[in-house]
C-alpha atoms as a PDB file:
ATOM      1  CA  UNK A   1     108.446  32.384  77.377  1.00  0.00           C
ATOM      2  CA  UNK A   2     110.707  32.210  79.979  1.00  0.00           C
ATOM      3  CA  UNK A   3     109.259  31.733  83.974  1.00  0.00           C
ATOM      4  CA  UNK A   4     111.481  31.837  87.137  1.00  0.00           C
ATOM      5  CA  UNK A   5     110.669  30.369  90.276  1.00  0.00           C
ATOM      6  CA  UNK A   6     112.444  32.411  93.238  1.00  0.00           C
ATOM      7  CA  UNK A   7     112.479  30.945  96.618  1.00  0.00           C
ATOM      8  CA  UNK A   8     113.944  28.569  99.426  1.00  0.00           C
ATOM      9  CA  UNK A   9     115.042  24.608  99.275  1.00  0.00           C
ATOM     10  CA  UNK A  10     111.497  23.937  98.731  1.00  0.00           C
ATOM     11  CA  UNK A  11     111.985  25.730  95.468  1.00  0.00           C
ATOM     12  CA  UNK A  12     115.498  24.006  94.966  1.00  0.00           C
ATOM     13  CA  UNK A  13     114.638  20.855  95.358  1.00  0.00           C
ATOM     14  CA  UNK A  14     111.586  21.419  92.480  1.00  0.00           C
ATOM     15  CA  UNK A  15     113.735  21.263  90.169  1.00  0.00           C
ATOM     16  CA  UNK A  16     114.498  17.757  90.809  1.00  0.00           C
ATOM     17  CA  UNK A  17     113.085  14.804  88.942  1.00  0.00           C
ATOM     18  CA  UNK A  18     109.498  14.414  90.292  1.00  0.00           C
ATOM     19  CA  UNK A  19     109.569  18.200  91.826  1.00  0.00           C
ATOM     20  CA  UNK A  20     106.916  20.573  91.639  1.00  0.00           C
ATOM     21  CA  UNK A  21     109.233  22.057  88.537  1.00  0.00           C
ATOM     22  CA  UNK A  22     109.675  19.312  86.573  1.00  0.00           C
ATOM     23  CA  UNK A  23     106.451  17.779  87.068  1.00  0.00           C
ATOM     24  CA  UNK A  24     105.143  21.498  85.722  1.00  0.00           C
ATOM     25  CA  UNK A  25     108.168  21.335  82.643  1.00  0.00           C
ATOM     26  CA  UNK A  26     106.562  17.883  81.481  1.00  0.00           C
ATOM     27  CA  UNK A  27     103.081  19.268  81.826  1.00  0.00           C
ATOM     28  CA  UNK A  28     104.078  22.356  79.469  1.00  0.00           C
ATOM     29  CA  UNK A  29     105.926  20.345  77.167  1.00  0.00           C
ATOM     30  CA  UNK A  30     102.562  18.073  76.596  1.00  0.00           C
ATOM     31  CA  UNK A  31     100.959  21.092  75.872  1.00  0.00           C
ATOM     32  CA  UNK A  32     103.035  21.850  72.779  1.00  0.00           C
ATOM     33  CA  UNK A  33     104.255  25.180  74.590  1.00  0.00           C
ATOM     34  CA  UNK A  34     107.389  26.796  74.374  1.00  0.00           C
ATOM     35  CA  UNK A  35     108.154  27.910  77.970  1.00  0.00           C
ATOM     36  CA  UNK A  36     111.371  27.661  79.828  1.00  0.00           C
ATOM     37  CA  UNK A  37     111.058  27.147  83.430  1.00  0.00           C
ATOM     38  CA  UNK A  38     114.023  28.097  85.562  1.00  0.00           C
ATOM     39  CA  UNK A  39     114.685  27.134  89.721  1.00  0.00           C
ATOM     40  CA  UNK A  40     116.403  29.710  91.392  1.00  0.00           C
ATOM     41  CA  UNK A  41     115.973  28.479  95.044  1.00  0.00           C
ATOM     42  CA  UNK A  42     118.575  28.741  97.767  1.00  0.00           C
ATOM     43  CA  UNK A  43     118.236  26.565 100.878  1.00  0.00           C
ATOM     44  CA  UNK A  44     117.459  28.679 104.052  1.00  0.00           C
ATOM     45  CA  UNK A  45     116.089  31.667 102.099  1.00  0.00           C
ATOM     46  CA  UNK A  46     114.396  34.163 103.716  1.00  0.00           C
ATOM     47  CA  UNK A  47     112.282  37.323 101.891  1.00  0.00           C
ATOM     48  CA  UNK A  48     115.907  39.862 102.375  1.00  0.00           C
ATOM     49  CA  UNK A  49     117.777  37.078 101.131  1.00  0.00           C
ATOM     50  CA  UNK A  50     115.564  37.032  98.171  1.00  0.00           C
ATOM     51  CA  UNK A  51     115.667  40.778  97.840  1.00  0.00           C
ATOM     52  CA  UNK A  52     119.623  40.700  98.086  1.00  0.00           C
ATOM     53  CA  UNK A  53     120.273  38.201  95.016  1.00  0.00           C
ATOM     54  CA  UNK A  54     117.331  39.567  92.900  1.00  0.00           C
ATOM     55  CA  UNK A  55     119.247  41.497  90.340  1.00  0.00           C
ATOM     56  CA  UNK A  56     121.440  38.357  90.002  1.00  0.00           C
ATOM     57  CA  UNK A  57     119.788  35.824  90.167  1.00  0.00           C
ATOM     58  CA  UNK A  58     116.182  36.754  88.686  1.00  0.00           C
ATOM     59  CA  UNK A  59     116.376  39.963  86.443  1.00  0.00           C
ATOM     60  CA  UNK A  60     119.656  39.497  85.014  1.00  0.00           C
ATOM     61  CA  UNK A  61     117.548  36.283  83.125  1.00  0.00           C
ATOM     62  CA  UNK A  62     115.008  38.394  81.743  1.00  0.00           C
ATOM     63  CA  UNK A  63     112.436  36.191  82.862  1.00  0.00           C
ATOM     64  CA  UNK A  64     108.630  37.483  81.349  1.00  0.00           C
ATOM     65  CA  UNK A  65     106.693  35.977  84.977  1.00  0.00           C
ATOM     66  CA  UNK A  66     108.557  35.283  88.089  1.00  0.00           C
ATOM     67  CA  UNK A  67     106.902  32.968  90.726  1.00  0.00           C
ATOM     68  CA  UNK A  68     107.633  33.925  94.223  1.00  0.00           C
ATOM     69  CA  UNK A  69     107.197  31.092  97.089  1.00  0.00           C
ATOM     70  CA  UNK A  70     109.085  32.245  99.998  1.00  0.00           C
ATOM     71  CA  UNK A  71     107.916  32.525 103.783  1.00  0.00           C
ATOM     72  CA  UNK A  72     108.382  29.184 105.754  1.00  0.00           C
ATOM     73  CA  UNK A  73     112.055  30.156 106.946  1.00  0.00           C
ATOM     74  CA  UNK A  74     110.745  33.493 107.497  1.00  0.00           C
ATOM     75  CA  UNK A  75     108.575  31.938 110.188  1.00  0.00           C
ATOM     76  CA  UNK A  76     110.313  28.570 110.732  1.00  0.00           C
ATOM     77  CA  UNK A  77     113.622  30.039 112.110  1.00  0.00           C
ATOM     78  CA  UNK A  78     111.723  32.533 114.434  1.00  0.00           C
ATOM     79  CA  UNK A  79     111.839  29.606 116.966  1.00  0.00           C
ATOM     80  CA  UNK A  80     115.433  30.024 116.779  1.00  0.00           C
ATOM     81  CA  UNK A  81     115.263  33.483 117.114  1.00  0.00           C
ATOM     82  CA  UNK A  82     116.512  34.484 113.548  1.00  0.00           C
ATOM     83  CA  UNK A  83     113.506  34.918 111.612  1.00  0.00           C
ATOM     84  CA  UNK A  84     111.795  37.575 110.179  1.00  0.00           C
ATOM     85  CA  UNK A  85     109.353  39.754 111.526  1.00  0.00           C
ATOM     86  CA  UNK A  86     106.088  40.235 110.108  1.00  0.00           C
ATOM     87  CA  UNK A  87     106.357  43.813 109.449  1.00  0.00           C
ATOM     88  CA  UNK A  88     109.582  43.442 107.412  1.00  0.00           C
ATOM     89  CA  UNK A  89     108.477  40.492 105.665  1.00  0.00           C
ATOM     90  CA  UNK A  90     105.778  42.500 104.131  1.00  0.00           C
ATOM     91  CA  UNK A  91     108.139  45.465 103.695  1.00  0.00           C
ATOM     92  CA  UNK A  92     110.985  42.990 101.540  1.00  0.00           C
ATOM     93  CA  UNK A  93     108.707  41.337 100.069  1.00  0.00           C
ATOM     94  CA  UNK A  94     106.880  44.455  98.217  1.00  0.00           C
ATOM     95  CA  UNK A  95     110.274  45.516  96.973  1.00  0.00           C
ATOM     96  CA  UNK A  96     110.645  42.799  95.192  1.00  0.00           C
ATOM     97  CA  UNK A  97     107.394  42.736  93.521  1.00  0.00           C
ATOM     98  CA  UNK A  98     107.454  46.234  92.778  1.00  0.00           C
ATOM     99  CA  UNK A  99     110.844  46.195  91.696  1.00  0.00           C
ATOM    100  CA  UNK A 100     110.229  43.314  88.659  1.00  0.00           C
ATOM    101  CA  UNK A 101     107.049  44.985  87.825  1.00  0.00           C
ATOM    102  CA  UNK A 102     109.320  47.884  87.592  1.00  0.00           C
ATOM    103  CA  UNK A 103     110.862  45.968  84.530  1.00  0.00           C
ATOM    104  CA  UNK A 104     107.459  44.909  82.871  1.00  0.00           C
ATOM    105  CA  UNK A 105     107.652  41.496  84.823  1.00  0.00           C
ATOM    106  CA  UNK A 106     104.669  39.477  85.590  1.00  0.00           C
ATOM    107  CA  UNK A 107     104.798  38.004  89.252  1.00  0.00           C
ATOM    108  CA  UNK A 108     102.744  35.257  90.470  1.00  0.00           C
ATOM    109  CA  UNK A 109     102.717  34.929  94.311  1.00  0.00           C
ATOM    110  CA  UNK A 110     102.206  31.842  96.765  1.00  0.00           C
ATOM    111  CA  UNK A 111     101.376  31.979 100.211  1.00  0.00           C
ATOM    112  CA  UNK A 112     103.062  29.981 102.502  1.00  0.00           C
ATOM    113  CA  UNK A 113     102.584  26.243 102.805  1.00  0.00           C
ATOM    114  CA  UNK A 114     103.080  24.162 106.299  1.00  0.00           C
ATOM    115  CA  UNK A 115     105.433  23.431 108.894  1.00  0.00           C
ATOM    116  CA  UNK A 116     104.162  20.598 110.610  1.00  0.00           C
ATOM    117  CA  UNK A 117     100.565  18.674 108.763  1.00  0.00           C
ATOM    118  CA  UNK A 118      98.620  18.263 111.866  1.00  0.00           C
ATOM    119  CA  UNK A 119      94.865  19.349 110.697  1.00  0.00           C
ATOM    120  CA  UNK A 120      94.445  20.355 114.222  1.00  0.00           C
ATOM    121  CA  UNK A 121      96.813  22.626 115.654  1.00  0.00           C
ATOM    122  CA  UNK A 122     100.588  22.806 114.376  1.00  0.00           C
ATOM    123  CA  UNK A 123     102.949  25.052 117.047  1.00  0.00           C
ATOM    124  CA  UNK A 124     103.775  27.490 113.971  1.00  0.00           C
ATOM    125  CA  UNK A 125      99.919  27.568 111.869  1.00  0.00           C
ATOM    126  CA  UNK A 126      99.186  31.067 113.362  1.00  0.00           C
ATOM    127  CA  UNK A 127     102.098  32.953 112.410  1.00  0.00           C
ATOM    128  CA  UNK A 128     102.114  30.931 108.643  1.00  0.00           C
ATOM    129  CA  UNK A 129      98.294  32.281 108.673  1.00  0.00           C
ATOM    130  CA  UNK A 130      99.179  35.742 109.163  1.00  0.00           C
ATOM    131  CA  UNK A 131     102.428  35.593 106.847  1.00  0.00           C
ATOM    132  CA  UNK A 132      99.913  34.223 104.028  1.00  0.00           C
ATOM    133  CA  UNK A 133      97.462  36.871 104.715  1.00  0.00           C
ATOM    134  CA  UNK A 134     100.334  39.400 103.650  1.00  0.00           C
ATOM    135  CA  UNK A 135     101.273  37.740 100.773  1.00  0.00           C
ATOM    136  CA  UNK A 136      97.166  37.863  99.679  1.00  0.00           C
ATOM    137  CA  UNK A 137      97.039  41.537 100.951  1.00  0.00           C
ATOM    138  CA  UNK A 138     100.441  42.158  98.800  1.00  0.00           C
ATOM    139  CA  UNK A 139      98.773  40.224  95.654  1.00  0.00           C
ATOM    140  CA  UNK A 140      95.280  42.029  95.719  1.00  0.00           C
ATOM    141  CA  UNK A 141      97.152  45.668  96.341  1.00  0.00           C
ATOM    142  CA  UNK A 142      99.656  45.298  93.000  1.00  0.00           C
ATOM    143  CA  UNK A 143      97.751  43.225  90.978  1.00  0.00           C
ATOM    144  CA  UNK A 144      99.417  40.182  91.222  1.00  0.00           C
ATOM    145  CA  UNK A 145      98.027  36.360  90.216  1.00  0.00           C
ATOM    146  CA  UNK A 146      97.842  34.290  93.505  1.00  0.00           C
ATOM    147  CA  UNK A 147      98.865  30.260  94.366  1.00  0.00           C
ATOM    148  CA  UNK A 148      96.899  29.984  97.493  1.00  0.00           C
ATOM    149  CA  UNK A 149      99.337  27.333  98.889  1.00  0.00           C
ATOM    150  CA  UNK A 150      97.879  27.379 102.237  1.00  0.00           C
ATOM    151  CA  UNK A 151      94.256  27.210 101.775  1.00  0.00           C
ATOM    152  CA  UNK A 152      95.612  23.781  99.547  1.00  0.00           C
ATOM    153  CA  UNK A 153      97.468  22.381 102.247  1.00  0.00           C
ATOM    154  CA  UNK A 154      95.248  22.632 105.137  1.00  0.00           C
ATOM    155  CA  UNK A 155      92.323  21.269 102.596  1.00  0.00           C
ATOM    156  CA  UNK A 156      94.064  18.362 101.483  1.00  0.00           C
ATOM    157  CA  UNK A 157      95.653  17.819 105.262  1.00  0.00           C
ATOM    158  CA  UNK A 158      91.884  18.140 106.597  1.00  0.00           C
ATOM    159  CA  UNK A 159      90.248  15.631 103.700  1.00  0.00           C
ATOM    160  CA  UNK A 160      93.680  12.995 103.903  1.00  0.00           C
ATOM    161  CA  UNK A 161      95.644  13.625 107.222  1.00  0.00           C
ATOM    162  CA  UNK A 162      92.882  11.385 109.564  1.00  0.00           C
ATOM    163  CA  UNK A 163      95.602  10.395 111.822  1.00  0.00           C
ATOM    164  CA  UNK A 164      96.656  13.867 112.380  1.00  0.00           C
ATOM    165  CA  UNK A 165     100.192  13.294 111.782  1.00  0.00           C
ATOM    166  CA  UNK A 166     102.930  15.771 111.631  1.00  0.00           C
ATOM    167  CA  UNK A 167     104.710  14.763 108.691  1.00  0.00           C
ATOM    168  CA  UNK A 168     104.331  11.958 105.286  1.00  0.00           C
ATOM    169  CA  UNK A 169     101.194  13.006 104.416  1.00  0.00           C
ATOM    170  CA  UNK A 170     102.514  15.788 101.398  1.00  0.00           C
ATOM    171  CA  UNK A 171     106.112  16.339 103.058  1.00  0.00           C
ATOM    172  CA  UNK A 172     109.068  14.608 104.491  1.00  0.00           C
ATOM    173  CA  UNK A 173     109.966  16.175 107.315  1.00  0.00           C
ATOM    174  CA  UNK A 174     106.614  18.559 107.624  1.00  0.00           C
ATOM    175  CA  UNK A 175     107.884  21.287 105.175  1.00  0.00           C
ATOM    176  CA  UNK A 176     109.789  19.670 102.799  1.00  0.00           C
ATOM    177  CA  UNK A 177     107.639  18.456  99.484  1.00  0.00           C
ATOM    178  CA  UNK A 178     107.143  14.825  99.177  1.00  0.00           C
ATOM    179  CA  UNK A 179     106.235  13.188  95.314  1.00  0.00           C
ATOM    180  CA  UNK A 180     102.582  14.254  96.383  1.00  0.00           C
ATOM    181  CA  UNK A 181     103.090  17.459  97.798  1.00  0.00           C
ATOM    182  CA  UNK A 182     104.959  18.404  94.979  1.00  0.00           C
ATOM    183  CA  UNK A 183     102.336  16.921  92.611  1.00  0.00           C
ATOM    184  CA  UNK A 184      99.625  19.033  94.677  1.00  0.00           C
ATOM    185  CA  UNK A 185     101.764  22.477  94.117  1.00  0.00           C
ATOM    186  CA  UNK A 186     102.088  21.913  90.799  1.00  0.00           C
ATOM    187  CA  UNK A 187      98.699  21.395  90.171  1.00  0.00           C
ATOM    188  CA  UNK A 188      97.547  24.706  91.942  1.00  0.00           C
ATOM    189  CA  UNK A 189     100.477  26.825  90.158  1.00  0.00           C
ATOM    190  CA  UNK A 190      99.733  25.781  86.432  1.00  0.00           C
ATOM    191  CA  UNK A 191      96.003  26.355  87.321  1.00  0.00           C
ATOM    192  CA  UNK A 192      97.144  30.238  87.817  1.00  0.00           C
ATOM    193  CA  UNK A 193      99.605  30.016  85.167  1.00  0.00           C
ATOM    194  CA  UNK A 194      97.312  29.146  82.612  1.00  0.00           C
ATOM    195  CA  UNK A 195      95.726  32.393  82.232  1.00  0.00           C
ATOM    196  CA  UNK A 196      98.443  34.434  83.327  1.00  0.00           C
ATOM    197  CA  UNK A 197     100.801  32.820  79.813  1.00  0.00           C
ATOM    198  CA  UNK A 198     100.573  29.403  79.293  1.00  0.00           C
ATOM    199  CA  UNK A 199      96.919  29.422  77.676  1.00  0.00           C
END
């Protein structure tokens, strides 16, 4: 079993001792399961980036499920005017999916995570709303398993974020994982990966 994770520096950096990648390899290991998990995150990724080095960087592997988390430069770098719009996020995005499932690939999805941890109004939480309601829309419409990384970080920034701050509370900087945000991605992916071939 062989699963690729496709995304951004968020997905780089999970490769990293304590990252939401290794923390998943040690789980799986524990288990007594033969799976191979693979990183193949570039930092500053956006959904066409992902689409351009797919071949490459995903397929060429012959992965059997590929985990997609990919969105927050998307939105992020529309403040500096070089992000993507919504419309063509959705339209890259299902190109991809429909492009592995094209090779009898499994895809799990994730919807975006945060850009700020405020509980209470972050300058960016609209646009990430709508971005992850594509991403669910894209899911339920080709069958794919979802990691509803949104709904987990606003839950966990509502029960443990008191002081409303904008960043430490599960990332460094506000997007960036910290040990406990990668901890609390891990824990929602291998709840969908069970089923979908870890079980």
């Amino acid at each position: 079993m062989k699963i690729i994770f496709f995304g951004d520096s968020i997905t780089k950096a999970g490769t990293l001792n304590k990252g939401y990648i290794d923390l998943l390899q040690n789980k799986i290991n524990k288990g007594g399961n033969a799976v191979e998990l693979i990183g193949a995150g570039i930092n500053g990724n956006k959904v066409y980036d992902l689409y351009l080095r797919l071949e490459a960087d995903v397929i060429d592997f012959n992965p059997d499920i590929v985990v997609i988390y990919v969105g927050i430069n998307d939105v992020w770098h529309k403040m500096a005017g070089v992000g993507t719009e919504i419309e063509k996020f959705e339209e890259f995005y299902r190109a991809i999916i429909k492009k592995l499932q094209s090779k009898n690939i499994r895809v799990v999805l994730c919807t975006t995570s945060v850009i700020g941890e405020k509980p209470k109004k972050n300058t960016q939480d609209a646009d990430l709303d709508a971005y992850s309601a594509v991403v669910t829309n894209l899911a339920k419409q080709l069958k794919c398993p979802l990691v509803d990384l949104r709904s987990a970080f606003k839950n966990y920034e509502r029960s443990y974020n008191s002081k409303n701050k904008t960043a430490g509370i599960l990332t460094t900087d506000g997007v960036h994982l910290n040990d406990k945000g990668n901890q609390l991605v891990a824990e929602e992916m291998f709840k969908i990966l069970m089923p979908v071939g870890l079980g």
